[in-house]
N, C-alpha and C. Protein backbone atom coordinates (compact mmCIF):
# COMPACT_ATOMS: atom_id res chain seq x y z
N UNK A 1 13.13 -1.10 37.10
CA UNK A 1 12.23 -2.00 36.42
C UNK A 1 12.99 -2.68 35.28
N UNK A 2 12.62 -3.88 35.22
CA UNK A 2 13.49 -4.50 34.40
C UNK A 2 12.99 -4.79 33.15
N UNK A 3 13.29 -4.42 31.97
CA UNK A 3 12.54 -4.31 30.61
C UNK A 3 13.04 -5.47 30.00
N UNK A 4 11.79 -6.46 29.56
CA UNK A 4 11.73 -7.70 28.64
C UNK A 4 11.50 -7.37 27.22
N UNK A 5 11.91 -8.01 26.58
CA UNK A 5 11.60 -8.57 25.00
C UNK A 5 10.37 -8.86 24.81
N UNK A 6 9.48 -8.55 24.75
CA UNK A 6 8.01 -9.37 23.95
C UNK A 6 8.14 -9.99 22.87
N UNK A 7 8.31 -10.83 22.57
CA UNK A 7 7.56 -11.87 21.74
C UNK A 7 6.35 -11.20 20.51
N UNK A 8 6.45 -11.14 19.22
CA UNK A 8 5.21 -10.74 18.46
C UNK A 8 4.23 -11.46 19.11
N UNK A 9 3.09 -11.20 18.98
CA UNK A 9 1.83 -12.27 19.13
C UNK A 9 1.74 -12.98 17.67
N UNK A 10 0.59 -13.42 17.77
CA UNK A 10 0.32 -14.17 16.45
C UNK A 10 -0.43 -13.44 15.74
N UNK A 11 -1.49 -12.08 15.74
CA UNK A 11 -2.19 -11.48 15.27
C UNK A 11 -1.26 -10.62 14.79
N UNK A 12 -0.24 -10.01 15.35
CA UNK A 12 0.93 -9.32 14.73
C UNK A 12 2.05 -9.27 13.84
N UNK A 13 2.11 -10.98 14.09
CA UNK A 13 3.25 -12.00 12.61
C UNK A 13 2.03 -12.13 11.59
N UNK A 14 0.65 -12.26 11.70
CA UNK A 14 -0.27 -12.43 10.64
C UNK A 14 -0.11 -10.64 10.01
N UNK A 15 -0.30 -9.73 10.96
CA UNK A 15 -0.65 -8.33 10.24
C UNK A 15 0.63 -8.24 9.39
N UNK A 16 1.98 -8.28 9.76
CA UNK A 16 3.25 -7.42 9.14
C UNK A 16 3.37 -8.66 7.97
N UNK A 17 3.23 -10.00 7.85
CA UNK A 17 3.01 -10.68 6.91
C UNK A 17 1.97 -10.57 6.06
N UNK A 18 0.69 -10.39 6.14
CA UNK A 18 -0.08 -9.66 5.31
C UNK A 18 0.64 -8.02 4.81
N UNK A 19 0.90 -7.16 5.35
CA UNK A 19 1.29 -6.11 5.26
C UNK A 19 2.44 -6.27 3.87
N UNK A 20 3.08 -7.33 4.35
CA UNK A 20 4.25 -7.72 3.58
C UNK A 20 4.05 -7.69 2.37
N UNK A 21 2.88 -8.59 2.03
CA UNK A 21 2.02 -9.26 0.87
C UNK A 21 1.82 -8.20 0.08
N UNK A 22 0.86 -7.60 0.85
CA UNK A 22 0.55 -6.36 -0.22
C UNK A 22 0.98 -5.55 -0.42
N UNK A 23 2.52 -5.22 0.08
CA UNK A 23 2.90 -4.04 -0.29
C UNK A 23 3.69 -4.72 -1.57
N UNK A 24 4.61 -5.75 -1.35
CA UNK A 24 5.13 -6.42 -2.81
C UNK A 24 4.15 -6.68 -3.88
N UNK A 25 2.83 -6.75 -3.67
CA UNK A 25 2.07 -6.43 -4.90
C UNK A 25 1.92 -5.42 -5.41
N UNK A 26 1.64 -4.42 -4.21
CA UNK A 26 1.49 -2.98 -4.94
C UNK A 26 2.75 -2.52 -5.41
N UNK A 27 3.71 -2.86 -5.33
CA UNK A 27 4.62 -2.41 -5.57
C UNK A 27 5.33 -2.99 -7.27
N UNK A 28 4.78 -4.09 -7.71
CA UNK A 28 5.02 -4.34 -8.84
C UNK A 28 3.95 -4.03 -9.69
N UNK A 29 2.79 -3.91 -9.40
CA UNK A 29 1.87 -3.28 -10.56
C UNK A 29 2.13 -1.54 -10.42
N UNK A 30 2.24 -0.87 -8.67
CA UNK A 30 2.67 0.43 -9.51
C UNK A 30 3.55 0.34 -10.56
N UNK A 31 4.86 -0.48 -10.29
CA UNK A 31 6.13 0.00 -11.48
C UNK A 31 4.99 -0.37 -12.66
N UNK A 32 4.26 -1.24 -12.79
CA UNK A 32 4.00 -1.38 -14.26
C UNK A 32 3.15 -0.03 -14.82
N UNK A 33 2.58 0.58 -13.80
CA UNK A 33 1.66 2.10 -13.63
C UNK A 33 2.63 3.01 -14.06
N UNK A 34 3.15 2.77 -13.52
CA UNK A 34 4.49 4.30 -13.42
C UNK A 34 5.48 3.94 -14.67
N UNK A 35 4.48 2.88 -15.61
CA UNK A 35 5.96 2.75 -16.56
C UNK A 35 4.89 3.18 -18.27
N UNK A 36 3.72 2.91 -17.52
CA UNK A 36 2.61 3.40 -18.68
C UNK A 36 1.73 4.24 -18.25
N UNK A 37 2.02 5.13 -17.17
CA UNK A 37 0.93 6.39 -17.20
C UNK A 37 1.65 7.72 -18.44
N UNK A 38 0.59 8.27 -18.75
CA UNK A 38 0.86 9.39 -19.93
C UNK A 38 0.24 10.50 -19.44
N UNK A 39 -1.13 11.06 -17.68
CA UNK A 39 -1.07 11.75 -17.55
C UNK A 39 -0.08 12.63 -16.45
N UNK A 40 -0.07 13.56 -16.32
CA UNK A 40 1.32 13.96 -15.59
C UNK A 40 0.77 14.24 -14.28
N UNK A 41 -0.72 14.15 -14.26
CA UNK A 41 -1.23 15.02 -12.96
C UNK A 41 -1.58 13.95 -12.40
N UNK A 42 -1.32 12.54 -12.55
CA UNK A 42 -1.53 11.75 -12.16
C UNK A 42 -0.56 10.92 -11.50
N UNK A 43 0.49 11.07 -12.77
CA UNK A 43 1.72 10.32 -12.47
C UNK A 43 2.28 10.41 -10.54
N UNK A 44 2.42 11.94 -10.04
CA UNK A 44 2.63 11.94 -8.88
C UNK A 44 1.78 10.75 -7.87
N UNK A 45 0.64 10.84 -7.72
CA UNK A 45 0.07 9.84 -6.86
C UNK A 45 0.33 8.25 -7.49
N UNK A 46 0.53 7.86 -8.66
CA UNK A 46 1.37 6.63 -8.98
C UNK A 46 2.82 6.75 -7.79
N UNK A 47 3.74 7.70 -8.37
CA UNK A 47 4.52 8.13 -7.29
C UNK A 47 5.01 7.75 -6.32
N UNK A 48 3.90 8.13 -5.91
CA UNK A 48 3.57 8.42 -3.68
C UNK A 48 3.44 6.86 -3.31
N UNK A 49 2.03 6.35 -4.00
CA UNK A 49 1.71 5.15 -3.46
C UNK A 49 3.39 3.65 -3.71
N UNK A 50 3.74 4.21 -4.95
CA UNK A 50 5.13 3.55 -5.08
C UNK A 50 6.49 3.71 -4.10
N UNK A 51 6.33 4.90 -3.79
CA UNK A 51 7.13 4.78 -2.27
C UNK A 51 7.04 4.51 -1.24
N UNK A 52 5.61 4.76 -0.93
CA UNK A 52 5.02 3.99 0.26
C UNK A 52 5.17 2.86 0.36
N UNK A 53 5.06 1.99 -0.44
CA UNK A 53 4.98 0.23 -0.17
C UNK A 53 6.18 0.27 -0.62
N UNK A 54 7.55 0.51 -1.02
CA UNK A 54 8.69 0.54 -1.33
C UNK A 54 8.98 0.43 0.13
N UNK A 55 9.07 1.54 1.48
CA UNK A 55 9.38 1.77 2.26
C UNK A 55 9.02 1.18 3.21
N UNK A 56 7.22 0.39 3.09
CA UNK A 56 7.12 -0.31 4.03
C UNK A 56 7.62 -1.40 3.85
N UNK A 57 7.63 -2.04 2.38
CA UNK A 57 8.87 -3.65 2.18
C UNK A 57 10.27 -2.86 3.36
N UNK A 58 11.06 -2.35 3.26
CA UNK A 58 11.79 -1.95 4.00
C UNK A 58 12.02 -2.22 5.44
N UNK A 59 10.93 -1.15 5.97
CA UNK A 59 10.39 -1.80 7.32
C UNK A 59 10.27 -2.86 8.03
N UNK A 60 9.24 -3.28 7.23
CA UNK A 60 8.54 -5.06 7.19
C UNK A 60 10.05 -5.58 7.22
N UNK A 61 10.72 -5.72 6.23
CA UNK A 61 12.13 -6.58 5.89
C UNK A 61 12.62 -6.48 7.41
N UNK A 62 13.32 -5.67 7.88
CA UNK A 62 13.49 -4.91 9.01
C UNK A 62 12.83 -5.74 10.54
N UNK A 63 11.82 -5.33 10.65
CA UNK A 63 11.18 -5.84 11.52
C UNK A 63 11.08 -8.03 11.48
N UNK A 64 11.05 -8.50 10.17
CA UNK A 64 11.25 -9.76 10.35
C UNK A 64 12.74 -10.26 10.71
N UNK A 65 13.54 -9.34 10.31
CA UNK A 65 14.80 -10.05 10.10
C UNK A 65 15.13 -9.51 12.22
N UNK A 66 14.69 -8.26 12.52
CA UNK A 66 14.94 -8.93 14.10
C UNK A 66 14.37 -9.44 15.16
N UNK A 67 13.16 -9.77 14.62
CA UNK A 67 12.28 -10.92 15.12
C UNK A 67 13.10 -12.18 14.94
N UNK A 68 14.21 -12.48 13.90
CA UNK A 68 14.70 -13.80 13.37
C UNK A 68 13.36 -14.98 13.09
N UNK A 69 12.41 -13.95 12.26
CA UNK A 69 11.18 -14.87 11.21
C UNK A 69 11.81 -14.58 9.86
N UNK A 70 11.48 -15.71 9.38
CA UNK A 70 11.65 -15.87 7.91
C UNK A 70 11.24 -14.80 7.06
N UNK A 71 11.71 -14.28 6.10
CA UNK A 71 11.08 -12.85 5.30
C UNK A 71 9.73 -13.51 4.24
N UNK A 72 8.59 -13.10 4.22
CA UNK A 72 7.61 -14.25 3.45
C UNK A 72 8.56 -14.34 1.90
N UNK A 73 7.64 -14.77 1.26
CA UNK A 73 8.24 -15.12 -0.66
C UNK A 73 7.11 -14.25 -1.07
N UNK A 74 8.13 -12.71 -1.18
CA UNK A 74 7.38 -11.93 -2.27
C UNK A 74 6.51 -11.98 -3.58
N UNK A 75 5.75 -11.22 -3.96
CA UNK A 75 5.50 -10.75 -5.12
C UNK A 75 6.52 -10.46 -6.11
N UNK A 76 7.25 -10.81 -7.04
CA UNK A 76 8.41 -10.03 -7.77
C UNK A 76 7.61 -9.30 -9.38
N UNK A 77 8.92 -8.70 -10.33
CA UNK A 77 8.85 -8.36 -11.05
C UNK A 77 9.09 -9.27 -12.00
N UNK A 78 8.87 -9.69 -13.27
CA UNK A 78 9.49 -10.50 -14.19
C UNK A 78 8.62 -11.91 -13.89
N UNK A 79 8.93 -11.92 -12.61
CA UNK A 79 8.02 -13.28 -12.13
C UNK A 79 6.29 -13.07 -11.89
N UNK A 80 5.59 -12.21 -11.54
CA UNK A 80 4.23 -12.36 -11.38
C UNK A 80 3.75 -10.75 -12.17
N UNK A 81 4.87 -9.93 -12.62
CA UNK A 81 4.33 -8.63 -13.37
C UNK A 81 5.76 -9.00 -14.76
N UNK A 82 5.13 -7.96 -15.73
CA UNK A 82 5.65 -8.33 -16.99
C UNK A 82 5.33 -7.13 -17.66
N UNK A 83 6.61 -5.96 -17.29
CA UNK A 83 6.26 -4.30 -17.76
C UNK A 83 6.46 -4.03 -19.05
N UNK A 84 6.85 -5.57 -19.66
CA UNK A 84 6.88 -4.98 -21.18
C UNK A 84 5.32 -5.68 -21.59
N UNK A 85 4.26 -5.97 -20.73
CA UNK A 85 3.21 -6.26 -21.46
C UNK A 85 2.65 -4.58 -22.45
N UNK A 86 1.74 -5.04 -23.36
CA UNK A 86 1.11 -3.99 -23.78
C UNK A 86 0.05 -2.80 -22.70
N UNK A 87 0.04 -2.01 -22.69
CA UNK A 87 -0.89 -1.02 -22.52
C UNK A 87 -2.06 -1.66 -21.94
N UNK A 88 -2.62 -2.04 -20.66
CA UNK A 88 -3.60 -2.72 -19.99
C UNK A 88 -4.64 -1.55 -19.50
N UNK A 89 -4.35 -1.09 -19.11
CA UNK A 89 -5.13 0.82 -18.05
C UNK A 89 -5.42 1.70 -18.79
N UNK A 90 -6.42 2.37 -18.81
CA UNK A 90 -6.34 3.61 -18.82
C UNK A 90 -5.71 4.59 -18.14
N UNK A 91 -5.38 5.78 -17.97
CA UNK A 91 -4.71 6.38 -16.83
C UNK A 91 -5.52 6.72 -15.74
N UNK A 92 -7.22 6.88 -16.10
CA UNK A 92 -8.04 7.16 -14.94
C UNK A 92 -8.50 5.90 -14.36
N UNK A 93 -8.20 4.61 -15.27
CA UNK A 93 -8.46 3.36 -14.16
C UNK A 93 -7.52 3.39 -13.24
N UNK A 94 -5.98 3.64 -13.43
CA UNK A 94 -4.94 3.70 -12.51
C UNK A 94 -5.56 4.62 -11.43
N UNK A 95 -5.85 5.55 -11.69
CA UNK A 95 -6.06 6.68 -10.42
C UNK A 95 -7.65 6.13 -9.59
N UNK A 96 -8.53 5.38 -10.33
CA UNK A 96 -9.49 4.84 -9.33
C UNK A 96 -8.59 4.07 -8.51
N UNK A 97 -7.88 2.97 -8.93
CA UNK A 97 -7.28 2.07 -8.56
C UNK A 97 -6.09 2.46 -7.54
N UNK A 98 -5.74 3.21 -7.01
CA UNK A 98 -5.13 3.81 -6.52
C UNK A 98 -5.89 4.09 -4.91
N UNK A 99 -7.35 5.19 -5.45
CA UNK A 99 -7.76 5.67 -4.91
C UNK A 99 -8.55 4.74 -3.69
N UNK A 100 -9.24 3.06 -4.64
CA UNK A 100 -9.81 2.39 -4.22
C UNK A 100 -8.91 1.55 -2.78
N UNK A 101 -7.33 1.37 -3.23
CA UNK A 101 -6.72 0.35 -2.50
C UNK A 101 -6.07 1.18 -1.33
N UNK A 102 -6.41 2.54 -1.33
CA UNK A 102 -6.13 3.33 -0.51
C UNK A 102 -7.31 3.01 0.63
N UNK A 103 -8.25 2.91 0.32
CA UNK A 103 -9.72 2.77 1.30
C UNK A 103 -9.37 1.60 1.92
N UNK A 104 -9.17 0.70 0.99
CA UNK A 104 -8.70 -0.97 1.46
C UNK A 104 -7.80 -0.69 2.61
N UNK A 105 -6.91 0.40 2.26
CA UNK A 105 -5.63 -0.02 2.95
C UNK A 105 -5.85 0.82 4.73
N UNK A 106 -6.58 1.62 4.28
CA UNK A 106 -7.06 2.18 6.03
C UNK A 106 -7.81 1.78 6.76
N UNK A 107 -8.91 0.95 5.99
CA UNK A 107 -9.21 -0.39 7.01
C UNK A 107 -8.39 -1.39 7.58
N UNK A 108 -7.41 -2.14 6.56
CA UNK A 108 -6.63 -2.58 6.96
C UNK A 108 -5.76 -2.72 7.85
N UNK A 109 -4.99 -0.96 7.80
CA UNK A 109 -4.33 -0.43 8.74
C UNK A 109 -4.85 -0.56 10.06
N UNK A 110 -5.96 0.02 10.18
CA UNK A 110 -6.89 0.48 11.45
C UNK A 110 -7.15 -1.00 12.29
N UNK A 111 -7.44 -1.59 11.34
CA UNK A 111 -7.65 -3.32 11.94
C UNK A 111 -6.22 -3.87 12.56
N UNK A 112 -5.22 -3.52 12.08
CA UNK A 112 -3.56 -3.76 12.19
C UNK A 112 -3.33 -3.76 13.21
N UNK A 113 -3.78 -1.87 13.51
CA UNK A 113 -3.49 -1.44 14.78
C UNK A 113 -4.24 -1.99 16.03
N UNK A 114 -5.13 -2.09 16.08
CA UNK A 114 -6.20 -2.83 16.89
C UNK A 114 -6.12 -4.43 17.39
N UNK A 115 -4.94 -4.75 16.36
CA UNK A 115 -4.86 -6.11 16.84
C UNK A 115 -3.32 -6.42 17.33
N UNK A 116 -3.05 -4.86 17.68
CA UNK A 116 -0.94 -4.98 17.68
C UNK A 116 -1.18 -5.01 19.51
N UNK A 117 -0.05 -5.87 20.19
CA UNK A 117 0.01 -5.36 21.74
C UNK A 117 1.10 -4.62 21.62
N UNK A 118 2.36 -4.96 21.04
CA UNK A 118 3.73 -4.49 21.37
C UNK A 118 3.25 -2.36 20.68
N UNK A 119 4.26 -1.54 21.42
CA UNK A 119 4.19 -0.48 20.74
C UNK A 119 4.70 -0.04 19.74
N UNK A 120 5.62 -0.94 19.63
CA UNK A 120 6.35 -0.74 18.18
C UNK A 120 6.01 -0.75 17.16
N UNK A 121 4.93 -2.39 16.96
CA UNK A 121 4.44 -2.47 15.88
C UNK A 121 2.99 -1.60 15.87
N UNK A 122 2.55 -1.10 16.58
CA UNK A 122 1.43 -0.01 16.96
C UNK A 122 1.68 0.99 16.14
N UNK A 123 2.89 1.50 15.95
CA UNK A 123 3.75 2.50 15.83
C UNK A 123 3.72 2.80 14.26
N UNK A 124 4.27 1.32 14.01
CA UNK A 124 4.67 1.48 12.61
C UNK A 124 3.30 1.34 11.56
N UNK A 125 1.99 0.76 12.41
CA UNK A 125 1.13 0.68 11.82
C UNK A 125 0.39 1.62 11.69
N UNK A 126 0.25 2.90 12.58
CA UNK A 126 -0.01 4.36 12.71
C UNK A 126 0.07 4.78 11.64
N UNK A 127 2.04 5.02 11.75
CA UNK A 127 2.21 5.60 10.53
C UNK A 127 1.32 5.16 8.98
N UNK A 128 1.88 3.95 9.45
CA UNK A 128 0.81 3.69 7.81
C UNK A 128 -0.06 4.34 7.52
N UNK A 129 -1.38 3.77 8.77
CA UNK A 129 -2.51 4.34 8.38
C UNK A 129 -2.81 6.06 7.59
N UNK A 130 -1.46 6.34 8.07
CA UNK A 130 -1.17 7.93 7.97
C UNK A 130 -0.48 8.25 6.60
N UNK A 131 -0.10 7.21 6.32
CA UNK A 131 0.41 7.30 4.83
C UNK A 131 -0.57 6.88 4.24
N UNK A 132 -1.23 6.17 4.25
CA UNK A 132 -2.28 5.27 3.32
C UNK A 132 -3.77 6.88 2.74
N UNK A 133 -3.83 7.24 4.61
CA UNK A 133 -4.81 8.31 4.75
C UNK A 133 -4.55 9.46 3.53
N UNK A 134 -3.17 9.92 3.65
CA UNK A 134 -2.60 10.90 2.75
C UNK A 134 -2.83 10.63 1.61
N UNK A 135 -2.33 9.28 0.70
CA UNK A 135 -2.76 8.84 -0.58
C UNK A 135 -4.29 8.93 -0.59
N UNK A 136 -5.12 8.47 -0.07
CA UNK A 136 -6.22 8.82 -0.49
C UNK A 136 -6.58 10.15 -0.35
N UNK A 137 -6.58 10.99 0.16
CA UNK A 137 -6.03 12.25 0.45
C UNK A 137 -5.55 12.72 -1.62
N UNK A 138 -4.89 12.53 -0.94
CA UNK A 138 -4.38 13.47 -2.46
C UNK A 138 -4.62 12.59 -3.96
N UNK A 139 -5.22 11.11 -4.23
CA UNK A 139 -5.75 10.62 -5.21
C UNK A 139 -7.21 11.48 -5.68
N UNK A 140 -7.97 11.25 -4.06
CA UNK A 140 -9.26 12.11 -4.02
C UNK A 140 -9.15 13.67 -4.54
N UNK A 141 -8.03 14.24 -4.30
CA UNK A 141 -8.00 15.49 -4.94
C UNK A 141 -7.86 15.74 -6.39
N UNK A 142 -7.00 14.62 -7.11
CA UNK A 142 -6.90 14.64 -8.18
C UNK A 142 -7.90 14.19 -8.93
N UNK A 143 -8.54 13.23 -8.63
CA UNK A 143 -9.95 13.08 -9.16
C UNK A 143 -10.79 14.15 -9.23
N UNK A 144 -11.09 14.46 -8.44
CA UNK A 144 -11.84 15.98 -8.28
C UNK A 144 -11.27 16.91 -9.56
N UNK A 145 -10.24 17.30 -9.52
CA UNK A 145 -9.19 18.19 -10.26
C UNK A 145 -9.89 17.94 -11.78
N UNK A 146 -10.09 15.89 -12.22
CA UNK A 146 -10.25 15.75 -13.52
C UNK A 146 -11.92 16.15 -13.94
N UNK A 147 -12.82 16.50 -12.80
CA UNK A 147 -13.84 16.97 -13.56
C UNK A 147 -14.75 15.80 -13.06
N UNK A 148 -16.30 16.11 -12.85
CA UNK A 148 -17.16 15.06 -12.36
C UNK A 148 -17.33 14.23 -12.80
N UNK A 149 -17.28 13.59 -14.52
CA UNK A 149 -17.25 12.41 -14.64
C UNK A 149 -15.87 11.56 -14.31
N UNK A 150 -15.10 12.28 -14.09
CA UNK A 150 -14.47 11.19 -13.35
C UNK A 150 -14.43 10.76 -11.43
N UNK A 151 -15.18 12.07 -11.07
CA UNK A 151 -15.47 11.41 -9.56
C UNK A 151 -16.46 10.41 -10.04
N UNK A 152 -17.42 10.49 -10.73
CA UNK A 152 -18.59 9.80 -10.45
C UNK A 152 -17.77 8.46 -10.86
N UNK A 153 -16.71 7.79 -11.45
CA UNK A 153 -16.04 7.12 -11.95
C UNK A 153 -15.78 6.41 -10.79
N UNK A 154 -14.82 7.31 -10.05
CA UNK A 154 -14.36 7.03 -8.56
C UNK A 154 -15.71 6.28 -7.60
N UNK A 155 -16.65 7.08 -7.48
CA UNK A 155 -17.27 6.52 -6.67
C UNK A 155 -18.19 5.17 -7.09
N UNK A 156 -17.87 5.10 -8.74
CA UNK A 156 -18.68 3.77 -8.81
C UNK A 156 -18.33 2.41 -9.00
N UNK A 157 -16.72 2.90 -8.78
CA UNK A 157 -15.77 1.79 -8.65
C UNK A 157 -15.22 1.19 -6.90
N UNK A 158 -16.09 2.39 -5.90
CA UNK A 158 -16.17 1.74 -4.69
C UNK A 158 -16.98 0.94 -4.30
N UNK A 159 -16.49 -0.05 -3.61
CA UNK A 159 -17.52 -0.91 -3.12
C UNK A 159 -17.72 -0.53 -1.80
N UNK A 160 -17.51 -0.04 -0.82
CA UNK A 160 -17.57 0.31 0.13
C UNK A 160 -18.67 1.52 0.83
């Protein structure tokens, strides 16, 4: 049997380009998170979610450059975040905020996957979902950890 190249579809150059998007966002407001959190039990899930979209820019990079598509025009640092601003967060808005774009992001995912043909990008969108799942996963625990007014915090900052 003779194995072809597929071609992305177009629902699939839209997902890993969206994908793209938001992980270079999340990825410059965590650093600004991870450069002004002060609690420690928190700091880890700043962390996590900062490697995650670190790794999927990676990927993503990866996957456009052997498609031979253009890499989109990131989010940067300096240019659309500014870590020497003052003190913006609280540390438990960070951890809603965290917790919230985690929900975002497994819909997202789940929709990703659902709209991938090739298996590859199926693949890589799995994983996500599986990383994304975990962060909320362990944000949700730490909330819990800080005591019910701050779940009730959590849950009244979902819209979902």
């Amino acid at each position: 049997m003779t194995k072809h190249h597929t071609q992305l579809t177009s629902s699939e150059i839209a997902s890993i380009w969206t994908g793209y998007m938001n992980d270079s966002m999340s990825k410059c407001i965590l650093s600004y998170f991870l450069k002004q959190i002060e609690d420690e039990d928190i700091r880890p899930v700043i962390q996590l979610a900062y490697d995650i979209s670190s790794k999927h820019l990676k990927k993503l990079t990866n996957i456009f450059q052997q498609e031979k598509l253009p890499i989109p025009t990131a989010f940067t640092m300096g240019h659309d975040v500014n870590l020497n601003a003052p003190h913006l967060f609280t540390d438990s808005f960070m951890l809603i905020y965290i917790n919230h774009m985690a929900k975002a992001g497994m819909l997202a995912y789940s929709g990703f996957v659902s709209m991938s043909a090739r298996e590859d990008i199926r693949t890589y969108f799995i994983a996500g979902l599986q990383e994304v799942s975990a962060l909320f996963n362990q944000s949700s625990i730490v909330a819990l950890s800080k005591g019910k007014q701050q779940l009730q915090q959590v849950k009244e900052a979902t819209f979902f």
